[in-house]
N, C-alpha and C. Protein backbone atom coordinates (compact mmCIF):
# COMPACT_ATOMS: atom_id res chain seq x y z
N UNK A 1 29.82 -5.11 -6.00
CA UNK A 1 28.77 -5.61 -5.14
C UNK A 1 27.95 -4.43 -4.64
N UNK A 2 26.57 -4.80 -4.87
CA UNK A 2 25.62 -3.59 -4.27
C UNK A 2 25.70 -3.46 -2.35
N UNK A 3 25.25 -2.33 -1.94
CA UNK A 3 25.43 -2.00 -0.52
C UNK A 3 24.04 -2.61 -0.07
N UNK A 4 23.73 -3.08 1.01
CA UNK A 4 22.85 -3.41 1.42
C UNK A 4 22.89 -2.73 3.09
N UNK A 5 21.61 -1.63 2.93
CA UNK A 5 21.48 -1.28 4.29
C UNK A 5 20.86 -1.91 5.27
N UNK A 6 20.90 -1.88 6.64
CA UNK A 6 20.07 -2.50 7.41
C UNK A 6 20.03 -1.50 9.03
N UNK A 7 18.81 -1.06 8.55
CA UNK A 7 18.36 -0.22 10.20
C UNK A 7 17.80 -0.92 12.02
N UNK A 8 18.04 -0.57 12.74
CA UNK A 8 17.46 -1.37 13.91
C UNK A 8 17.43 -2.90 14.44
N UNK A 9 18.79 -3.17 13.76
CA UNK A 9 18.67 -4.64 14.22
C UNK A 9 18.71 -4.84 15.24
N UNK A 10 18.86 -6.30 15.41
CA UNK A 10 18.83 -7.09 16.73
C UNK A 10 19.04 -8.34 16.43
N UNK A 11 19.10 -9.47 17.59
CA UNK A 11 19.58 -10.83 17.70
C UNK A 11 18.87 -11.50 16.77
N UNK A 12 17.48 -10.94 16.28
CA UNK A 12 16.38 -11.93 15.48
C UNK A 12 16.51 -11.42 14.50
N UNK A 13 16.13 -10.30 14.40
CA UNK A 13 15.98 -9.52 13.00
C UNK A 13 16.05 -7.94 12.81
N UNK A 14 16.15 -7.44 11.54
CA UNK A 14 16.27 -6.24 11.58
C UNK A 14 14.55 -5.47 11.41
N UNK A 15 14.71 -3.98 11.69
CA UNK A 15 13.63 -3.53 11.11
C UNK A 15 13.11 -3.44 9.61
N UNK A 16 14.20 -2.46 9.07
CA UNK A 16 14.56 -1.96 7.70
C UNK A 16 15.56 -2.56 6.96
N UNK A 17 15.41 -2.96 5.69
CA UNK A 17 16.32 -3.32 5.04
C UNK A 17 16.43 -2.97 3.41
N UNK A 18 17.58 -2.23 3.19
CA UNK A 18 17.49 -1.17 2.19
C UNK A 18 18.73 -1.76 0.92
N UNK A 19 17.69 -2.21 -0.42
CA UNK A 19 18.89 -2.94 -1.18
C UNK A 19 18.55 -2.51 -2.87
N UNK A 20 19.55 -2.12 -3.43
CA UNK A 20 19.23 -1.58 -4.70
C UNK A 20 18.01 -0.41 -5.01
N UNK A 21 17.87 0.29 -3.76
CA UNK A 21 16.45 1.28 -4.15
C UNK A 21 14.71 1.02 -3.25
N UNK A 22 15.75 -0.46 -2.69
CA UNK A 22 14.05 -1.00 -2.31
C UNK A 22 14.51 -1.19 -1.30
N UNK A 23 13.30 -0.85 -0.29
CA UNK A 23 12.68 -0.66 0.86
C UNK A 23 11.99 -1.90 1.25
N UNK A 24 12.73 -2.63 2.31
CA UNK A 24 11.97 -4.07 2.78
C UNK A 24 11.38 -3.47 4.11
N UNK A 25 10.70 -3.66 4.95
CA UNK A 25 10.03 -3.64 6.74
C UNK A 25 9.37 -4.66 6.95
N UNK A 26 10.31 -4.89 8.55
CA UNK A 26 9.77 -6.37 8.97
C UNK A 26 8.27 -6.20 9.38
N UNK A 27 7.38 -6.88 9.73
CA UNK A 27 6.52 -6.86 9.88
C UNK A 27 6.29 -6.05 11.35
N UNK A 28 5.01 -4.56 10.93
CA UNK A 28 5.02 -3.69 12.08
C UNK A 28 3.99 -3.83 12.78
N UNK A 29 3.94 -3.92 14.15
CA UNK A 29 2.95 -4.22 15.16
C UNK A 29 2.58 -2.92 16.14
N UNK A 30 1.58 -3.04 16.66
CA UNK A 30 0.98 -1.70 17.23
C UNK A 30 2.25 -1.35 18.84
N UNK A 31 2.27 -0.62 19.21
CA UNK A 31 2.97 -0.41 20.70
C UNK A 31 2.16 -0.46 22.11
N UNK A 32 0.75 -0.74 21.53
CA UNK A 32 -0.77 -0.63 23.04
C UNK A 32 -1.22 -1.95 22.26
N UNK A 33 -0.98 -3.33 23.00
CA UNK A 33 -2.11 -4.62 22.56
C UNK A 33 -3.35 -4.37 23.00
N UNK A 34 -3.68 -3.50 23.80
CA UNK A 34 -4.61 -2.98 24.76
C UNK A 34 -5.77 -2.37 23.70
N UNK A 35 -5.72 -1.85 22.50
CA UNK A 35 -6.42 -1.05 22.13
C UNK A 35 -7.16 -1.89 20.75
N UNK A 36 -8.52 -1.33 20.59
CA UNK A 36 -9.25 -2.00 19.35
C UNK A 36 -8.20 -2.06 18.20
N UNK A 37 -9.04 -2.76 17.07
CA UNK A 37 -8.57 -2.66 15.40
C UNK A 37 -8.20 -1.12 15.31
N UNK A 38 -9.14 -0.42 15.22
CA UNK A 38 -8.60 0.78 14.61
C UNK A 38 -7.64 1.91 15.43
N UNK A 39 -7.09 1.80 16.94
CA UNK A 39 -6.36 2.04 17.19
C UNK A 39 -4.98 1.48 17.37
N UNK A 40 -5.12 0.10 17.18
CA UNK A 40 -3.72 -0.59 16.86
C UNK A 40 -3.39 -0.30 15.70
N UNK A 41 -4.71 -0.60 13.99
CA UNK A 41 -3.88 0.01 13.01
C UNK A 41 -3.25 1.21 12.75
N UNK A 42 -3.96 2.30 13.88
CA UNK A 42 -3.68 3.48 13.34
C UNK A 42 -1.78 3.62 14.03
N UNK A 43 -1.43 2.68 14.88
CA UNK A 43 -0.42 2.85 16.03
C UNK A 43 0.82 2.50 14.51
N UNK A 44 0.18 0.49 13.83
CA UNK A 44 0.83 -0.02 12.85
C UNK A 44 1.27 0.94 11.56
N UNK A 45 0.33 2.22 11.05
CA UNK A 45 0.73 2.88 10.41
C UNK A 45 1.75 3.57 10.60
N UNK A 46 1.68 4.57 12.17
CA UNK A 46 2.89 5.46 12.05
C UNK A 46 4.13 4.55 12.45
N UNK A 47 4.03 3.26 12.71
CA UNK A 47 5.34 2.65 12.94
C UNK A 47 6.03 2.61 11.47
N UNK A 48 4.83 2.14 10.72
CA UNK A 48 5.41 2.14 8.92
C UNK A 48 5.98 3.31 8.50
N UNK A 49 4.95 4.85 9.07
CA UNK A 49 5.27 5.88 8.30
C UNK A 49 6.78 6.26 8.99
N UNK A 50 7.12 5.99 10.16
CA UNK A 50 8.51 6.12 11.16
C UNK A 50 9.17 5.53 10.03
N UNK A 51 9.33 3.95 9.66
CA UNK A 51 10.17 3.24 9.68
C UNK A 51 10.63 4.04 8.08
N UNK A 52 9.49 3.86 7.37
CA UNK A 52 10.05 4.15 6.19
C UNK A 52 10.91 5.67 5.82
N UNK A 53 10.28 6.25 6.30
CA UNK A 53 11.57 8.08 6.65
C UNK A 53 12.62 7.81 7.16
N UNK A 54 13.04 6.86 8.38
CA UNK A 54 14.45 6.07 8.29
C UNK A 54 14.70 5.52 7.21
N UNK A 55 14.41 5.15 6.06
CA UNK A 55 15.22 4.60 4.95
C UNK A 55 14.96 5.83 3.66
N UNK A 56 14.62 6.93 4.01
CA UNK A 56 14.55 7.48 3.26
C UNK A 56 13.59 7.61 2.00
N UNK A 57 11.93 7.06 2.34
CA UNK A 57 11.25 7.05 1.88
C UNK A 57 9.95 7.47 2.77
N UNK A 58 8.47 7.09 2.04
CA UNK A 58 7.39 7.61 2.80
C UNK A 58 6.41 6.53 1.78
N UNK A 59 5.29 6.82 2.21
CA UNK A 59 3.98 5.58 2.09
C UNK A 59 3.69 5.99 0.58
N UNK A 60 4.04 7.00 -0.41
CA UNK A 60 3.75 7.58 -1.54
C UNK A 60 4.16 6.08 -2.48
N UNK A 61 5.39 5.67 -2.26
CA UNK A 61 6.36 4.94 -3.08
C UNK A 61 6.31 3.49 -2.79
N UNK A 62 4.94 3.34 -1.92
CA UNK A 62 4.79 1.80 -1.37
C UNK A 62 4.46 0.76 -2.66
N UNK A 63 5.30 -0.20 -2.39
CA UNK A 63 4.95 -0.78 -3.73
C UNK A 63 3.76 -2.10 -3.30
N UNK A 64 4.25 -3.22 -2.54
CA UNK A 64 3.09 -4.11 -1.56
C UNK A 64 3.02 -4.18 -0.55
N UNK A 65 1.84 -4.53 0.19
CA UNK A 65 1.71 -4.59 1.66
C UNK A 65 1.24 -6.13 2.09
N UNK A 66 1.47 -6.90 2.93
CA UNK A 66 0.97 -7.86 3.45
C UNK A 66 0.43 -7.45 5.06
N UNK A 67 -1.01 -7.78 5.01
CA UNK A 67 -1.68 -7.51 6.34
C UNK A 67 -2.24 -8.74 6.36
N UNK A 68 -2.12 -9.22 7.83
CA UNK A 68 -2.04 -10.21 8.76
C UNK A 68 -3.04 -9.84 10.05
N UNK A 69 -4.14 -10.19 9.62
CA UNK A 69 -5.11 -9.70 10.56
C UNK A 69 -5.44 -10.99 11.44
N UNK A 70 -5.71 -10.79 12.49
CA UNK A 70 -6.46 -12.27 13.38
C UNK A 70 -7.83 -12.51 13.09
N UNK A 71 -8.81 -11.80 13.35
CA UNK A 71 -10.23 -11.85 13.31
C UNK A 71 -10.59 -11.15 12.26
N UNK A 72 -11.49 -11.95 11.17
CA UNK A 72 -11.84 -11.25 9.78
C UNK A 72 -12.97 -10.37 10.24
N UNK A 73 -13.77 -10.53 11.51
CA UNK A 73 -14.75 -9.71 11.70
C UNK A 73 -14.00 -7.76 12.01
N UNK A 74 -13.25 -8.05 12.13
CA UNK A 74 -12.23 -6.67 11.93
C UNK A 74 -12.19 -6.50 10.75
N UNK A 75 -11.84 -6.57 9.51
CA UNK A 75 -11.62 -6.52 8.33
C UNK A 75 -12.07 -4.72 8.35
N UNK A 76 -13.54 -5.19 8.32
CA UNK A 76 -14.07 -3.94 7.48
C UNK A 76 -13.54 -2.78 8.41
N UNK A 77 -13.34 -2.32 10.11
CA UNK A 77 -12.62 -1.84 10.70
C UNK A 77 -11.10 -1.09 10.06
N UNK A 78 -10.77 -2.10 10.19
CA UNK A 78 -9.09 -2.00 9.52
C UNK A 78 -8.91 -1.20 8.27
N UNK A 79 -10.02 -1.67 7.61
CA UNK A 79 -10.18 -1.58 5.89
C UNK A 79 -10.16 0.35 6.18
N UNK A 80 -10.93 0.86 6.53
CA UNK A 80 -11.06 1.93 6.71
C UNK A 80 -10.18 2.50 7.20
N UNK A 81 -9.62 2.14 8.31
CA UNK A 81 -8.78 3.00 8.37
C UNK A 81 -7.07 3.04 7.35
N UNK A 82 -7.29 1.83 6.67
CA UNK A 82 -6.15 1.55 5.64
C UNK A 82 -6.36 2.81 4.09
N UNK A 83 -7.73 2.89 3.95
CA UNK A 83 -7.93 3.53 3.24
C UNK A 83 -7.72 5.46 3.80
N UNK A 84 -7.49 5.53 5.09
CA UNK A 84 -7.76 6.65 5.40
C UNK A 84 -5.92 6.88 5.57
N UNK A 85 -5.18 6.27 5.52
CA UNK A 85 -3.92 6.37 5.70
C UNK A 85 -3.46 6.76 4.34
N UNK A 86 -3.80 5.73 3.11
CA UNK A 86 -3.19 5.80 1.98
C UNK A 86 -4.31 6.80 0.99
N UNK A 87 -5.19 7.87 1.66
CA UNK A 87 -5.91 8.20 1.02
C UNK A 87 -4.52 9.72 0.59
N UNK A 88 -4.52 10.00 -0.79
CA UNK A 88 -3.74 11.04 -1.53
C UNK A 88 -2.52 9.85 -2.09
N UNK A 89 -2.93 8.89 -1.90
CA UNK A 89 -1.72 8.35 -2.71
C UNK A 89 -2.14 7.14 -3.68
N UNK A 90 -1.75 6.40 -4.79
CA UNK A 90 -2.06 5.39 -5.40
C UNK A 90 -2.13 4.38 -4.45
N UNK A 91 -2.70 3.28 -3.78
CA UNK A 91 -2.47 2.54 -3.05
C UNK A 91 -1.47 1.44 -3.51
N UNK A 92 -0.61 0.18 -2.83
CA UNK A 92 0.30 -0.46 -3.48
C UNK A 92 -0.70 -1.83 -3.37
N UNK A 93 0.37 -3.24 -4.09
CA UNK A 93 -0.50 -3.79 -3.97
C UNK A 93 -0.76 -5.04 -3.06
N UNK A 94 -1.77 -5.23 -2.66
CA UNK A 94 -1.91 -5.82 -1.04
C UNK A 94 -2.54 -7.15 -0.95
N UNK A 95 -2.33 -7.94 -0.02
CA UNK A 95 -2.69 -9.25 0.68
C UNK A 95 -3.20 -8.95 1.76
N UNK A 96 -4.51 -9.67 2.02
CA UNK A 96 -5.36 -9.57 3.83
C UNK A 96 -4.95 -11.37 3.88
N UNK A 97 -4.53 -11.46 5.14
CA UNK A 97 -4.28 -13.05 5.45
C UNK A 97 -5.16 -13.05 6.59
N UNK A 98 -5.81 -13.81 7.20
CA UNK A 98 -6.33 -13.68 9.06
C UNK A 98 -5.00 -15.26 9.26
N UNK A 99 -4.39 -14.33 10.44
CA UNK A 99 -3.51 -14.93 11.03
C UNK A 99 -3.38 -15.42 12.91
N UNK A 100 -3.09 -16.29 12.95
CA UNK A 100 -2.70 -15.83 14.52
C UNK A 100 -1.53 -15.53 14.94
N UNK A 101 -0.98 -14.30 15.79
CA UNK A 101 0.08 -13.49 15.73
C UNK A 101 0.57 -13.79 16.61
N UNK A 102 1.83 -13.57 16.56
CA UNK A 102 2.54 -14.11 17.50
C UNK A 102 2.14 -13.83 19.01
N UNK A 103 1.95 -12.37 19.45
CA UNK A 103 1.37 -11.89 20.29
C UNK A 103 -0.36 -11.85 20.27
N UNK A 104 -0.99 -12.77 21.33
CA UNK A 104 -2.36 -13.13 20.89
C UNK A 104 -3.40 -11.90 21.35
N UNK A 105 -2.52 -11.08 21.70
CA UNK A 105 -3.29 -9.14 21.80
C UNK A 105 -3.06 -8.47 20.89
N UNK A 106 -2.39 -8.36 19.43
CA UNK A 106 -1.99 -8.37 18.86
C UNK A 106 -3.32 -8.26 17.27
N UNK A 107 -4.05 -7.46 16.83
CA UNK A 107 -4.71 -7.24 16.13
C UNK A 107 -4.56 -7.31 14.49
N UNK A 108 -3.42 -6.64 14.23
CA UNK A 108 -2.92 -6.76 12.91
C UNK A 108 -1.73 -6.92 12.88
N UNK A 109 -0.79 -7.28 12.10
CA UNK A 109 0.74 -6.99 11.72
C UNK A 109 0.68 -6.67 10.31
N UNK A 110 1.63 -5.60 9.42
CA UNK A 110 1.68 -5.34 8.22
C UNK A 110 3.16 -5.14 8.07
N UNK A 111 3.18 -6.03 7.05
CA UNK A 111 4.73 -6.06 6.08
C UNK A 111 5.02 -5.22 4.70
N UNK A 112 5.59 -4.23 4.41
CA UNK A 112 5.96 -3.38 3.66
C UNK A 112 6.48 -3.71 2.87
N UNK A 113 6.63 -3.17 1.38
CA UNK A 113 7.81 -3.14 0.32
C UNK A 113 7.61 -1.63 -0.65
N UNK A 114 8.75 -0.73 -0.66
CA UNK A 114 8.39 0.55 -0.63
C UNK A 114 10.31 0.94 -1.72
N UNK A 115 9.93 1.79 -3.14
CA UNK A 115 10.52 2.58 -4.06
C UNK A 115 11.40 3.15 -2.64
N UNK A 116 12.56 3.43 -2.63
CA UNK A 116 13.25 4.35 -1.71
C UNK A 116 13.21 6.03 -2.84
């Protein structure tokens, strides 16, 4: 039977979840609801770039992303700074949904899947 890791849990769910090589992350949300698109995404990135160096990877080896935006008039916002995160690397491959988030301050959420 393969090992299946799991980082930061809790009663609901875990953060990280590490199985055969692959890199799962629950969906990452900014730490300031307080702040525009491009400072919540930029908050959502280093939670990704955190989470994934706990499992022993980094944004190089990302394989898809699901982003969960509320307001599409953000898009092009976001977009930029998505591109300014994954700029030196192949980008992986991605879904834009406009969602309403659980937290209604709450700008984007992005879900990971990442090569360990």
């Amino acid at each position: 039977m393969t090992t299946i890791e799991k980082f930061d849990s809790g009663e609901v769910l875990s953060e990280v979840a590490v199985h055969n090589g692959v890199v799962y992350l629950a969906g990452q949300v900014p730490d300031d609801d307080s702040l525009d698109i491009v400072g919540q995404s930029r908050q959502v990135f280093a939670n990704i770039d955190k989470a994934l160096a706990q499992a022993g990877t980094d944004k190089h080896r990302l394989l898809s992303a699901q982003v969960f935006i509320k307001d599409l008039a953000d898009f092009e916002g976001f977009n930029q700074e998505w591109k300014n995160w994954v700029a030196g690397t192949t980008p992986p491959v991605r879904a834009t949904i406009q969602a309403n988030l659980v937290n209604p301050n709450w700008l984007v959420e992005i879900m990971v899947i990442a090569a360990k």
